[in-house]
N, C-alpha and C. Protein backbone atom coordinates (compact mmCIF):
# COMPACT_ATOMS: atom_id res chain seq x y z
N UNK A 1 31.73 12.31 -21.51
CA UNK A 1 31.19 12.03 -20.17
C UNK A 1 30.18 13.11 -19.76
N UNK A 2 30.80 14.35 -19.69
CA UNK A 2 29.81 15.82 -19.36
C UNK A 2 28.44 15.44 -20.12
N UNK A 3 28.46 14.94 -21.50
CA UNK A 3 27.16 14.92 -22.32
C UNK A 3 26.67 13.86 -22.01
N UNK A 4 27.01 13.08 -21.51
CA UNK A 4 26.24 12.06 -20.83
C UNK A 4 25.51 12.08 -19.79
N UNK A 5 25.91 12.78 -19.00
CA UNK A 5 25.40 13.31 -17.54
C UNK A 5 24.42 14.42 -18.08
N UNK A 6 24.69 14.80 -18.85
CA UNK A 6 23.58 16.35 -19.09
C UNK A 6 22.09 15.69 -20.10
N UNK A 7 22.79 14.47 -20.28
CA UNK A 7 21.28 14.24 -21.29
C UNK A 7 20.52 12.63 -20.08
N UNK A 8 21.59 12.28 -18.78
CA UNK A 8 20.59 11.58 -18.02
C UNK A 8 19.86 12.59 -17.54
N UNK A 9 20.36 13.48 -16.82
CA UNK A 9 19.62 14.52 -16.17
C UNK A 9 18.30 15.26 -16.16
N UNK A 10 18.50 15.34 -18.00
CA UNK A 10 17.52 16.10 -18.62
C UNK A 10 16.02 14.89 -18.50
N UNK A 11 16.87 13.89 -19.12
CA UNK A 11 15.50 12.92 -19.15
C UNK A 11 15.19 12.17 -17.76
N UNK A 12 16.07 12.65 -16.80
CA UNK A 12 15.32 12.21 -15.37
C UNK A 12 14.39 13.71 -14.89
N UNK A 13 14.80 15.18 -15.56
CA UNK A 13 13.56 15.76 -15.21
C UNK A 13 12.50 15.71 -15.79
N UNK A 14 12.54 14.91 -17.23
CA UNK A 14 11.67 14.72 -18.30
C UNK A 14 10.70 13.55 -17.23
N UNK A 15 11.13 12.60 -16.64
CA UNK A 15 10.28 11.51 -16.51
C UNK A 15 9.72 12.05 -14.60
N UNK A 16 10.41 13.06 -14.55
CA UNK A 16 10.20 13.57 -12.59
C UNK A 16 8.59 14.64 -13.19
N UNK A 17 8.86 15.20 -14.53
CA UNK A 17 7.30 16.28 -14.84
C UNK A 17 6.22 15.70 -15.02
N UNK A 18 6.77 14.33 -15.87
CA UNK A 18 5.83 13.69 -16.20
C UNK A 18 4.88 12.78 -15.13
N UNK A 19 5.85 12.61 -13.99
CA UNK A 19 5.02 11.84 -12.67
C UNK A 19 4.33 13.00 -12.05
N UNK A 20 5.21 14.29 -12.25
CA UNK A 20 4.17 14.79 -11.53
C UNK A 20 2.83 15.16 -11.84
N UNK A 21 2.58 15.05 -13.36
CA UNK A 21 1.70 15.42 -13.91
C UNK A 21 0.58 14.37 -13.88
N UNK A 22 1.00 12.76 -14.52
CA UNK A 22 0.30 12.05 -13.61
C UNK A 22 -0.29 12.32 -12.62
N UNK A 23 0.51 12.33 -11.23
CA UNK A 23 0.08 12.59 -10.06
C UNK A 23 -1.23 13.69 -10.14
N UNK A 24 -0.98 14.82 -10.37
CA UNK A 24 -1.76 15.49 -10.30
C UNK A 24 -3.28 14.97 -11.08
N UNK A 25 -3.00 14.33 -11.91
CA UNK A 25 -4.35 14.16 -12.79
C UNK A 25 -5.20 13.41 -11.63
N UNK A 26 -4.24 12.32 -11.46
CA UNK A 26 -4.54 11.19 -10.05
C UNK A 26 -5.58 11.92 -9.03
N UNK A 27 -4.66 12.80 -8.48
CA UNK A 27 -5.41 14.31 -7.59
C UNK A 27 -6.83 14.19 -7.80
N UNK A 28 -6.78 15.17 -9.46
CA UNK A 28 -8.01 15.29 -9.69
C UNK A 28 -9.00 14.52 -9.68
N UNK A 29 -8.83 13.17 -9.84
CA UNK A 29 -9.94 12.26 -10.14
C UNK A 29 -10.38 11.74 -8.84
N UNK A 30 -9.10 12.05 -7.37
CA UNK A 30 -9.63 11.85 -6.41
C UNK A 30 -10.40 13.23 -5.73
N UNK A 31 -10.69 13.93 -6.28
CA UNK A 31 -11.40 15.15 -5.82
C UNK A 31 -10.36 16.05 -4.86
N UNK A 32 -9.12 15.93 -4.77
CA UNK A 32 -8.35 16.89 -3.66
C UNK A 32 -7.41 17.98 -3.95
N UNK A 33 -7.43 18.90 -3.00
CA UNK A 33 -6.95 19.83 -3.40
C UNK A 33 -5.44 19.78 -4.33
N UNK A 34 -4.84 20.91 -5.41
CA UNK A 34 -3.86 20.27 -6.02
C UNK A 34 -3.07 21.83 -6.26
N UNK A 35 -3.39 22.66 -5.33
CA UNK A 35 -2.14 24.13 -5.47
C UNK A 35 -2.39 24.61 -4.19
N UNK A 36 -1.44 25.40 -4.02
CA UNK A 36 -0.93 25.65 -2.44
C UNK A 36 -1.96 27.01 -2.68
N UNK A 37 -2.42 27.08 -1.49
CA UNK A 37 -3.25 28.28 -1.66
C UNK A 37 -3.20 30.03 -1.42
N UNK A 38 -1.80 29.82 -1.36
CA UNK A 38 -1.05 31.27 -1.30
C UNK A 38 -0.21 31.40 -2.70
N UNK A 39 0.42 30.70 -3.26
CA UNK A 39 1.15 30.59 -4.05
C UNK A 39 0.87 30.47 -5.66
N UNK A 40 -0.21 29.48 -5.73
CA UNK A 40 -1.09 28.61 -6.43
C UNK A 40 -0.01 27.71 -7.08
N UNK A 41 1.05 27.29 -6.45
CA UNK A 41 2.11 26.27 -6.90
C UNK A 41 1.51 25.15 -6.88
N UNK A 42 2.13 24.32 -7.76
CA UNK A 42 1.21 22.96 -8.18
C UNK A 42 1.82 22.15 -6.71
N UNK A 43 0.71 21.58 -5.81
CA UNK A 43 0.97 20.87 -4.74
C UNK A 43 2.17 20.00 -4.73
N UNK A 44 2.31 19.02 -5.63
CA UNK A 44 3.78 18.59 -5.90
C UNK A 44 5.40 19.38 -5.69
N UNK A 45 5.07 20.24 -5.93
CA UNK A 45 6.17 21.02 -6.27
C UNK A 45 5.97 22.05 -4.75
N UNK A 46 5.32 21.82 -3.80
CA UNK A 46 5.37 22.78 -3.29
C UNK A 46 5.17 22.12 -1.49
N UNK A 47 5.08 20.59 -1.35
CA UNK A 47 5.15 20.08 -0.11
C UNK A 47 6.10 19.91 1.21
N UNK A 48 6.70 21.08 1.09
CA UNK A 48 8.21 21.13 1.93
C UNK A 48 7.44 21.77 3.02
N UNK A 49 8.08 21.42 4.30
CA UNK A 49 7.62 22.20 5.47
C UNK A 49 7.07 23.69 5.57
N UNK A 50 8.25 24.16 5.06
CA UNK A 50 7.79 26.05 4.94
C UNK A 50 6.76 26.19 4.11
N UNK A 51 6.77 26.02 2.80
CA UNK A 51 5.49 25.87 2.59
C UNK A 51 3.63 25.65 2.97
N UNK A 52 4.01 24.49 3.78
CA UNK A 52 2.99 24.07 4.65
C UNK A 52 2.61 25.19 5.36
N UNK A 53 3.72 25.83 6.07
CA UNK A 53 3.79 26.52 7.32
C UNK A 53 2.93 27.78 6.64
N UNK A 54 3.27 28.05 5.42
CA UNK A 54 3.44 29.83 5.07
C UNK A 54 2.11 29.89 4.59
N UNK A 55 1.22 28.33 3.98
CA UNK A 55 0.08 28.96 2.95
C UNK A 55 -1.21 28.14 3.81
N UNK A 56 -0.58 27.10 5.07
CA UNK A 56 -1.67 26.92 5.55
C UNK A 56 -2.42 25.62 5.60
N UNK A 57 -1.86 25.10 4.58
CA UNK A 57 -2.56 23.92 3.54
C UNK A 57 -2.82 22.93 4.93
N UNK A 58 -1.79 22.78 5.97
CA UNK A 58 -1.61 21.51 6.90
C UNK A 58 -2.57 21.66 7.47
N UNK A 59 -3.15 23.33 8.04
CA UNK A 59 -4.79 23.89 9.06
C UNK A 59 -5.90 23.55 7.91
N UNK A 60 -5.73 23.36 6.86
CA UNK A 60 -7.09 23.62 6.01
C UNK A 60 -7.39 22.32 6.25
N UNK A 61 -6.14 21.01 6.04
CA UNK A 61 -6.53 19.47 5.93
C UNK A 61 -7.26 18.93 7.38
N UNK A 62 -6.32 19.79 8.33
CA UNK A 62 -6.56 19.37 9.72
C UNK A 62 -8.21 19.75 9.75
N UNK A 63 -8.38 20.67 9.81
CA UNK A 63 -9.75 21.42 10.11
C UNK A 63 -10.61 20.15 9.40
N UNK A 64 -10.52 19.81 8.11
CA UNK A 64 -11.51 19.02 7.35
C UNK A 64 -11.57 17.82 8.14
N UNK A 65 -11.13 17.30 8.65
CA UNK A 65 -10.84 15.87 9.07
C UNK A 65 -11.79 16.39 10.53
């Protein structure tokens, strides 16, 4: 059972890197920003409130618009 659970797991983070990586390519081809700009964490991985709060990203989008 344990090895069952440890090898869904693995291949649900296998297929969670792989979207994000997608995603990001996606990003790129739409021209937008794709790392937090304090951190340089890949935007995916880094869209939680505090984040927002700490590197800014939410004033940079606002401002553009």
């Amino acid at each position: 059972m344990k090895k069952d659970k440890d090898k869904i797991v693995k291949q649900f983070r296998e297929d969670v890197i792989s979207l994000q990586k997608s995603s990001i390519e996606m990003l790129d081809v739409l021209g937008k920003e794709k790392s937090c700009t304090k951190t340089g964490r890949i935007l995916l991985e880094c869209m939680n409130d505090r984040c927002k709060q700490h590197c800014g990203l939410e004033k940079t989008r606002n401002q553009e618009n």
